[in-house]
N, C-alpha and C. Protein backbone atom coordinates (compact mmCIF):
# COMPACT_ATOMS: atom_id res chain seq x y z
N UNK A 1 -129.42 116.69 24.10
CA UNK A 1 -128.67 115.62 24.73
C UNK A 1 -127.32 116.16 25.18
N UNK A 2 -127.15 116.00 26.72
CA UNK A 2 -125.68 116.87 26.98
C UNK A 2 -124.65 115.70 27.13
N UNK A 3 -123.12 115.99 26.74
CA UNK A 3 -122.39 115.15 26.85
C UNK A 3 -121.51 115.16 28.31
N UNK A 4 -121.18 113.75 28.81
CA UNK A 4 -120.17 114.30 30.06
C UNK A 4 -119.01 114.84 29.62
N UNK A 5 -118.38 115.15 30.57
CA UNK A 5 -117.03 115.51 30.33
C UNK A 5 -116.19 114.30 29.80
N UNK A 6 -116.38 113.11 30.36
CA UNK A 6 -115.43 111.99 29.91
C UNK A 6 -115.71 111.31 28.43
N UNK A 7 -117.21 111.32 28.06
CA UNK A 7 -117.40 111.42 26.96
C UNK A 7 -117.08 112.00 25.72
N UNK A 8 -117.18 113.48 25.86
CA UNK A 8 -116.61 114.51 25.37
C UNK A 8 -115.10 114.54 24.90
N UNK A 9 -114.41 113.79 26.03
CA UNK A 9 -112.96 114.19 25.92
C UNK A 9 -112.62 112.38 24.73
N UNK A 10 -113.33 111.72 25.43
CA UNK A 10 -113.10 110.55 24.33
C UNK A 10 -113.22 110.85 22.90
N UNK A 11 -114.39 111.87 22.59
CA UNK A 11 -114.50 111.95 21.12
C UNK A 11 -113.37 112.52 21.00
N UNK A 12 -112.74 113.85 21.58
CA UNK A 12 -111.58 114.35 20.86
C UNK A 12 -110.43 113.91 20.92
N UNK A 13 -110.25 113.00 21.82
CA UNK A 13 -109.18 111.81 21.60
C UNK A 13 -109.35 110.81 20.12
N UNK A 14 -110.54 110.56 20.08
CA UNK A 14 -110.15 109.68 18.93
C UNK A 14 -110.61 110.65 17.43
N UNK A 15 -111.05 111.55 17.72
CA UNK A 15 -111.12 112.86 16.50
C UNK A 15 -109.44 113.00 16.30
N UNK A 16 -108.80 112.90 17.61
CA UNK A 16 -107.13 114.16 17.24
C UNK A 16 -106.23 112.81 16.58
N UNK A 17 -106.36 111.38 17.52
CA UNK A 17 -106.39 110.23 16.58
C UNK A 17 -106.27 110.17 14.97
N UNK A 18 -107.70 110.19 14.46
CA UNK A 18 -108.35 109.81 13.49
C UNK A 18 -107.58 110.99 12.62
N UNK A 19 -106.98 112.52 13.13
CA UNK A 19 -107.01 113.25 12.32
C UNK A 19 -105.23 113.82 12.39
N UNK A 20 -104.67 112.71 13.02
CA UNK A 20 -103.07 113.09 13.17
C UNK A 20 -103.07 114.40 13.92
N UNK A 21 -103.52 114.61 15.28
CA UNK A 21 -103.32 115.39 15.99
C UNK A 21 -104.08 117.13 15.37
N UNK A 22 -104.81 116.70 14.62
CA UNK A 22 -105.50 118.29 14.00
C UNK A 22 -107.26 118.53 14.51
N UNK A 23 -107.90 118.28 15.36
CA UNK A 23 -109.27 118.06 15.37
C UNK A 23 -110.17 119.07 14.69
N UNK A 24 -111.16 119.05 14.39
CA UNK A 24 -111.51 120.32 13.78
C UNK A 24 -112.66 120.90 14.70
N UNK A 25 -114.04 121.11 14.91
CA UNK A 25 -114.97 122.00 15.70
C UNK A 25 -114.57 123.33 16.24
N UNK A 26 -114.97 122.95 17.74
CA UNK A 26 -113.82 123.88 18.98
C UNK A 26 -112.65 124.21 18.74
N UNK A 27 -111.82 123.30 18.26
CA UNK A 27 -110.57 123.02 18.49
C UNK A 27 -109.67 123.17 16.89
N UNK A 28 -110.24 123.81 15.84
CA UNK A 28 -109.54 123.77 14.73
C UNK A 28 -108.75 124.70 15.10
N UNK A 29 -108.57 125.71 15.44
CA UNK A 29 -107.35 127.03 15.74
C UNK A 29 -107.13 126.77 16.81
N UNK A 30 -107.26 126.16 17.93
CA UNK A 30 -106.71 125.62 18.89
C UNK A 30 -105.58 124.80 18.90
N UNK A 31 -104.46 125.11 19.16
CA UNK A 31 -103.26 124.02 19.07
C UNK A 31 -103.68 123.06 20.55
N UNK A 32 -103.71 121.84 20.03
CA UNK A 32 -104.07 120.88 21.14
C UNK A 32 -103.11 119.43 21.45
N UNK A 33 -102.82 119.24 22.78
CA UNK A 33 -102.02 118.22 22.94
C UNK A 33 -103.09 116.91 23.44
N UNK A 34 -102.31 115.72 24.10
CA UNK A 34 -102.88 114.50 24.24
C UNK A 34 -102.09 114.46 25.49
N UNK A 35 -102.52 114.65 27.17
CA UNK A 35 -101.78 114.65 28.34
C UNK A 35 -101.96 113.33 28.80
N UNK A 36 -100.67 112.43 29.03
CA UNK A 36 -100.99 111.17 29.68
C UNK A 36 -100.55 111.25 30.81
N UNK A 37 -101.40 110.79 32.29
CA UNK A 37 -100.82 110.79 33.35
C UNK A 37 -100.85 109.78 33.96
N UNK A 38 -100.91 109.57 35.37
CA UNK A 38 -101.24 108.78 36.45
C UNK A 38 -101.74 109.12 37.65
N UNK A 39 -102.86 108.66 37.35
CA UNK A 39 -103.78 109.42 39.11
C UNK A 39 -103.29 109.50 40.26
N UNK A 40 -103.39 110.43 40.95
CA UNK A 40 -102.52 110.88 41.97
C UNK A 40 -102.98 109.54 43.10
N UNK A 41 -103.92 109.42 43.25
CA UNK A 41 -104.34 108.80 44.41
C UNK A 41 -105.15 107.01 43.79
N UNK A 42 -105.28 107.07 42.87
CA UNK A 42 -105.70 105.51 42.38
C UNK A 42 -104.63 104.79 41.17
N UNK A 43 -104.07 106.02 41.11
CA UNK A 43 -102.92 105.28 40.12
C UNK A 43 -102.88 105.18 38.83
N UNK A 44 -104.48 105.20 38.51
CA UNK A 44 -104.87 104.72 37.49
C UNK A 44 -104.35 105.18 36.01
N UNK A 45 -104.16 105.52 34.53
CA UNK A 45 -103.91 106.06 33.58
C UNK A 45 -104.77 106.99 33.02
N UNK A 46 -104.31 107.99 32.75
CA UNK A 46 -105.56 109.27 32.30
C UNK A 46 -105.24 110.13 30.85
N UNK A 47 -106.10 110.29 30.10
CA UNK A 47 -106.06 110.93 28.85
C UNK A 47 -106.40 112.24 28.79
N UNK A 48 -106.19 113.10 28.46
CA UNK A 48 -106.35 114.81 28.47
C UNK A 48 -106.38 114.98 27.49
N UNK A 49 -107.25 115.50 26.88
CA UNK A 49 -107.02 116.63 25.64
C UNK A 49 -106.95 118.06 26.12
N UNK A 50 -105.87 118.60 26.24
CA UNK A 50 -105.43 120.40 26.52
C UNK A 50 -105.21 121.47 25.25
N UNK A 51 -105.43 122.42 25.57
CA UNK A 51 -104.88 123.45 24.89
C UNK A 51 -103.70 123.47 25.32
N UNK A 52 -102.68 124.04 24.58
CA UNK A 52 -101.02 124.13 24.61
C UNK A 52 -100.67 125.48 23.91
N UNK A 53 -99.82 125.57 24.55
CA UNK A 53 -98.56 126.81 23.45
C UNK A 53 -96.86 126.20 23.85
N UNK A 54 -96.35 127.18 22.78
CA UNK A 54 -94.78 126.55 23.09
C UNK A 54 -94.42 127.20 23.74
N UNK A 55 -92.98 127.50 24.31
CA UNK A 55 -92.60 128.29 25.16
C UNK A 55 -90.93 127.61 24.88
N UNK A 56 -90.18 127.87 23.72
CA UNK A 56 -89.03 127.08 23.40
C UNK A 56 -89.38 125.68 22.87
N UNK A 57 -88.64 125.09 23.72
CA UNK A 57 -88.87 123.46 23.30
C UNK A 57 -89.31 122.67 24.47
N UNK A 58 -89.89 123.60 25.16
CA UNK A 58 -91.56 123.27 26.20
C UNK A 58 -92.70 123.60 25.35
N UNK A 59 -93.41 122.69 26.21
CA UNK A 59 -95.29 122.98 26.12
C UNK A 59 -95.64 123.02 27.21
N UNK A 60 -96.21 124.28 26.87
CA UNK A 60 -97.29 124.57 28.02
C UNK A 60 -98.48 124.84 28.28
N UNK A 61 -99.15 124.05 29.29
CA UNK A 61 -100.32 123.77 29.63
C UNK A 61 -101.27 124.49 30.46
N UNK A 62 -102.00 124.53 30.65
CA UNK A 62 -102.61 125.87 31.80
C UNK A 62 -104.08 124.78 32.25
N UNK A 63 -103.97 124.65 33.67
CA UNK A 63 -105.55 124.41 34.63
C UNK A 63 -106.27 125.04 34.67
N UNK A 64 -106.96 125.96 33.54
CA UNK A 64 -108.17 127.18 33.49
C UNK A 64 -109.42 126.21 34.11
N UNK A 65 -109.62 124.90 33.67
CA UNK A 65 -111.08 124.76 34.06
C UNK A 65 -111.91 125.29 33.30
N UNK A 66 -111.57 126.35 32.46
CA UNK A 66 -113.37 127.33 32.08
C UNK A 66 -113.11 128.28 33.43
N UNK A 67 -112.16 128.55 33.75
CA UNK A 67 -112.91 129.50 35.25
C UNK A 67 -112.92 128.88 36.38
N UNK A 68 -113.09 127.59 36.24
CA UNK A 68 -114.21 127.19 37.60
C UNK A 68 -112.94 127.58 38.71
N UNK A 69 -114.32 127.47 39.62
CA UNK A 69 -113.35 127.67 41.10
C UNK A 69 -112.19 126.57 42.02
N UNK A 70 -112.53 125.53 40.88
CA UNK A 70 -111.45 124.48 41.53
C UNK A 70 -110.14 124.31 40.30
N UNK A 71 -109.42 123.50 40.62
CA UNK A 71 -108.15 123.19 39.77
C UNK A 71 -109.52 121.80 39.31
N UNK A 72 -108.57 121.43 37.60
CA UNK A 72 -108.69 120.25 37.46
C UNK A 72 -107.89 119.25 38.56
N UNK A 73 -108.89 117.77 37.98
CA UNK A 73 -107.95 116.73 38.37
C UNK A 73 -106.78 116.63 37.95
N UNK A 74 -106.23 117.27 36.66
CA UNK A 74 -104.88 116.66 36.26
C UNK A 74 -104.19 117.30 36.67
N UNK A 75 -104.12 118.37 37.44
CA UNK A 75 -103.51 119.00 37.96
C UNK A 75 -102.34 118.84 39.03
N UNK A 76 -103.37 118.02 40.43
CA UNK A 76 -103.44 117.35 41.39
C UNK A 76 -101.89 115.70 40.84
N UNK A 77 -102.96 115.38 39.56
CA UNK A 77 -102.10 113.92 39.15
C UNK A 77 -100.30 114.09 38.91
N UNK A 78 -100.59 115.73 38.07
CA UNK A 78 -99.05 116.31 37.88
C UNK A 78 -98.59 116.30 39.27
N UNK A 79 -98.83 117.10 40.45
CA UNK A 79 -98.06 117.23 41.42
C UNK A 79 -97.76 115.91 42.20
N UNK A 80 -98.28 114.86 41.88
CA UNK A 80 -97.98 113.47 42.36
C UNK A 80 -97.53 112.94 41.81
N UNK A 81 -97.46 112.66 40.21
CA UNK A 81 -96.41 112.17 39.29
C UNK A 81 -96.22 113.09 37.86
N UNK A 82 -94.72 113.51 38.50
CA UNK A 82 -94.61 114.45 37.26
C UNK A 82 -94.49 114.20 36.16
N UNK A 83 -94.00 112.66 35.83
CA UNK A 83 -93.13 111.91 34.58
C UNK A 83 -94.67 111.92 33.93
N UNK A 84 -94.91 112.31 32.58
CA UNK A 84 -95.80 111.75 31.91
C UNK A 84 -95.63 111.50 30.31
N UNK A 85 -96.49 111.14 29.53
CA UNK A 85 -96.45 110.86 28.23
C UNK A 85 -97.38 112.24 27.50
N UNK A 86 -96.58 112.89 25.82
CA UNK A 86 -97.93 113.90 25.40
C UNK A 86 -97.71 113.46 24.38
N UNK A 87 -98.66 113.76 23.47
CA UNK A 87 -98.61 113.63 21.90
C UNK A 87 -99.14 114.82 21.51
N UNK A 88 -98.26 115.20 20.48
CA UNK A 88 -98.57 116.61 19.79
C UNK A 88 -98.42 115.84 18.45
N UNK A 89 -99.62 116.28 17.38
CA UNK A 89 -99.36 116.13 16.20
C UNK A 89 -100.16 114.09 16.24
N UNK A 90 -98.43 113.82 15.48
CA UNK A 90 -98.46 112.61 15.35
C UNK A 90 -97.12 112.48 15.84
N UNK A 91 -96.85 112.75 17.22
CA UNK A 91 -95.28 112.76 17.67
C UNK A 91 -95.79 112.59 19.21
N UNK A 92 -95.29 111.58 19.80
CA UNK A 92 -95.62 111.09 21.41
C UNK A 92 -93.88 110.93 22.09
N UNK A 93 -93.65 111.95 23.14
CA UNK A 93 -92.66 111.81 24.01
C UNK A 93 -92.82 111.78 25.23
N UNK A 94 -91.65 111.72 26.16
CA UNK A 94 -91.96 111.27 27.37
C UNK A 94 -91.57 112.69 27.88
N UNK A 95 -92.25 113.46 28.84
CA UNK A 95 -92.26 114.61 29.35
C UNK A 95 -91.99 114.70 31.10
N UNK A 96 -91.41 115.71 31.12
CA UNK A 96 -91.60 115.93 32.88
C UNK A 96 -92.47 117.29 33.45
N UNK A 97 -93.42 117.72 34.19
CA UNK A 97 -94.29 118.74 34.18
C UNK A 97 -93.77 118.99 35.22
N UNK A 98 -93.66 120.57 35.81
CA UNK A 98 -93.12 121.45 36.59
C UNK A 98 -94.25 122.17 36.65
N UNK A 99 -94.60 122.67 37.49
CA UNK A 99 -95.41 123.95 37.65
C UNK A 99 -94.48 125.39 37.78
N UNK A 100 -95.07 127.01 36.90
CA UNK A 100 -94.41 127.39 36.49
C UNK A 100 -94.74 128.92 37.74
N UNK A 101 -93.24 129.27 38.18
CA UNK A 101 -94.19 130.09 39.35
C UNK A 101 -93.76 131.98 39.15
N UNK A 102 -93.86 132.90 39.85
CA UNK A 102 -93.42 133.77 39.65
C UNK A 102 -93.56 134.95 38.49
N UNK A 103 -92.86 135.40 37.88
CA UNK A 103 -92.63 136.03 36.70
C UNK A 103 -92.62 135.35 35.12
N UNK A 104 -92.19 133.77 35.72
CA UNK A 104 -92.74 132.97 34.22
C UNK A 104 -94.20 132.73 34.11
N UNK A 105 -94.41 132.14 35.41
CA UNK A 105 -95.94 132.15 35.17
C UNK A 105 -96.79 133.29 34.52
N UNK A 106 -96.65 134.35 35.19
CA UNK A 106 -97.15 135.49 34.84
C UNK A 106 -96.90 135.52 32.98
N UNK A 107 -95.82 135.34 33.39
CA UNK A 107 -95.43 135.60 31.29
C UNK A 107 -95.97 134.19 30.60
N UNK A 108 -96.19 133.45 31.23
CA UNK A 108 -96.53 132.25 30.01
C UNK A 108 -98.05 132.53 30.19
N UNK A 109 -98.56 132.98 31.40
CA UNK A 109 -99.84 133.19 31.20
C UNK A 109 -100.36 134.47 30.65
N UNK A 110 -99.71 135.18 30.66
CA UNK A 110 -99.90 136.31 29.58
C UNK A 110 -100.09 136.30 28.20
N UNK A 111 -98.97 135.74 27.84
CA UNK A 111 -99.03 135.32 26.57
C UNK A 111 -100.00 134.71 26.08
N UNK A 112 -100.25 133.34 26.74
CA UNK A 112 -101.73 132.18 26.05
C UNK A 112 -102.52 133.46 26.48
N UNK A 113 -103.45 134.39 27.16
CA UNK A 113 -104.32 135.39 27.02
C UNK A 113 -104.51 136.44 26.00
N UNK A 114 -103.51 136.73 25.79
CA UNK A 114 -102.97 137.35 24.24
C UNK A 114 -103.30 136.65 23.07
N UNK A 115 -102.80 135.31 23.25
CA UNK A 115 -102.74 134.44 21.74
C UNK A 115 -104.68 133.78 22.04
N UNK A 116 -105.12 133.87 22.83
CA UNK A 116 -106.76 133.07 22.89
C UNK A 116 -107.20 133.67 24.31
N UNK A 117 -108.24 135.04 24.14
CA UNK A 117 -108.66 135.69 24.96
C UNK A 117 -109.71 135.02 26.02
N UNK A 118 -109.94 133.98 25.60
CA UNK A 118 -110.72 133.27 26.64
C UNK A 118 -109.75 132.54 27.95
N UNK A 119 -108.79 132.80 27.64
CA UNK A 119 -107.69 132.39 29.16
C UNK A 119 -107.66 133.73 29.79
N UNK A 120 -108.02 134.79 28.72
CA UNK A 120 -108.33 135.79 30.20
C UNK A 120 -109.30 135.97 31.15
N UNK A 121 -110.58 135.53 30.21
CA UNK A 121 -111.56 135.46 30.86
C UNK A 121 -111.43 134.20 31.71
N UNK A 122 -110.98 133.35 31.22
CA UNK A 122 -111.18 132.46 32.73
C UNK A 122 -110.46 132.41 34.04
N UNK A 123 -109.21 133.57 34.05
CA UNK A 123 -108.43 134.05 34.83
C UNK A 123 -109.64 134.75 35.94
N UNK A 124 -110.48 136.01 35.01
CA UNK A 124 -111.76 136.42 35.44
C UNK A 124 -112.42 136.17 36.54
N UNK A 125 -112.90 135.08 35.80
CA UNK A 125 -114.19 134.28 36.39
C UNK A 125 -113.92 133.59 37.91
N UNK A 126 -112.70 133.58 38.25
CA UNK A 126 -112.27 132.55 39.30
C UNK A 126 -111.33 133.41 40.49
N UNK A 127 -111.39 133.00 41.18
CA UNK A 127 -110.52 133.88 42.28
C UNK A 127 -109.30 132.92 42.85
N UNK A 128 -108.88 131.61 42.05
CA UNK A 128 -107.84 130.85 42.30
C UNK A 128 -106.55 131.69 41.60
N UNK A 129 -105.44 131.40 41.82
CA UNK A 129 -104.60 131.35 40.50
C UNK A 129 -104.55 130.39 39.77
N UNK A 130 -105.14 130.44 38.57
CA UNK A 130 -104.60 128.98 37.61
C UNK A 130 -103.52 128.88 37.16
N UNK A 131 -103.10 127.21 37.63
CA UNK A 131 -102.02 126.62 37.43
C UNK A 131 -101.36 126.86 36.22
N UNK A 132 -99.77 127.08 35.76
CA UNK A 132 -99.35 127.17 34.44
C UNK A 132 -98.53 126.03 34.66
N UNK A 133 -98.30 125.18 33.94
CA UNK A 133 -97.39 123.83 33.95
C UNK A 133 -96.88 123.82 32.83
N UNK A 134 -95.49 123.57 33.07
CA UNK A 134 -94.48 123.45 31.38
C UNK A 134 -94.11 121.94 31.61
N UNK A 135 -94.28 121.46 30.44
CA UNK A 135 -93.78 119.98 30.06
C UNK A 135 -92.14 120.02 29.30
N UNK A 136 -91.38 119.66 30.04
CA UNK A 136 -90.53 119.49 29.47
C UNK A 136 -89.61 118.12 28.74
N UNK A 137 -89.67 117.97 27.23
CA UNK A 137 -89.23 116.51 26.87
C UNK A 137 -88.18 115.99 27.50
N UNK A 138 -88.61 114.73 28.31
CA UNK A 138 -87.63 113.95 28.92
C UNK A 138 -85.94 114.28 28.51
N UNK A 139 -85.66 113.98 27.23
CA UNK A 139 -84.03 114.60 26.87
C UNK A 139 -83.91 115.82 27.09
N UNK A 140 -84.89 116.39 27.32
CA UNK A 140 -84.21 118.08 26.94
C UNK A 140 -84.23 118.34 28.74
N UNK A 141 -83.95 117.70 29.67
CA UNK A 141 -83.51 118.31 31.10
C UNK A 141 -82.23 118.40 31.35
């Protein structure tokens, strides 16, 4: 029985829920956030479960996809509304997402490849550049 993607992401929403931001499977050594946005083009409200690293007193996020050859949707939603909501843990703030370009990019994406070798491989697999996006907490601009 295969699960969708939206399915999928519901269980680990209410797994990271149920477990104060710790899920266990996939995702036990995975540091994982809770991305809230707003659809670029319907408006609508959207839930993410991402992989994260810090980067100071940013988090940062990366559009790997797995590889694929397209960007996610949330991607798209960031560059249309940057203001969003994350929850790390059991701690929810209000964030602003930047996309990260140049020599940071390079270094923040270096790093998450270093710290979880499957962001290299999905660098790999794809002939886009994937997106690096830093969230930065609303106070801290």
């Amino acid at each position: 029985m295969s699960t969708s993607p939206a399915d999928f992401n519901a269980q680990v929403i209410e797994e990271f829920h149920a477990t104060g931001g710790q899920p266990g499977g996939m995702f036990e050594t995975m540091p994982l956030l809770l991305l809230h946005h707003t659809g670029a083009k319907s408006g609508n409200s959207y839930i993410n479960p991402l992989a994260y690293m810090t980067d100071a007193d940013r988090y940062v996020i990366f559009g790997s996809k797995g590889g694929a050859p397209v960007h996610p949707a949330w991607y798209f939603n960031l560059k249309a509304h940057p203001d969003v909501t994350v929850e790390v843990g059991t701690d929810t703030f209000d964030a602003v997402a930047q996309e990260a370009e140049g020599e940071e990019r390079e270094r923040l994406y270096r790093t998450m490849a270093d710290r979880v070798p499957a962001f290299g491989e999905y660098a790999s697999k794809t002939e886009r550049t994937i997106p690096v996006i830093v969230l930065t907490p609303a106070g801290d601009r």
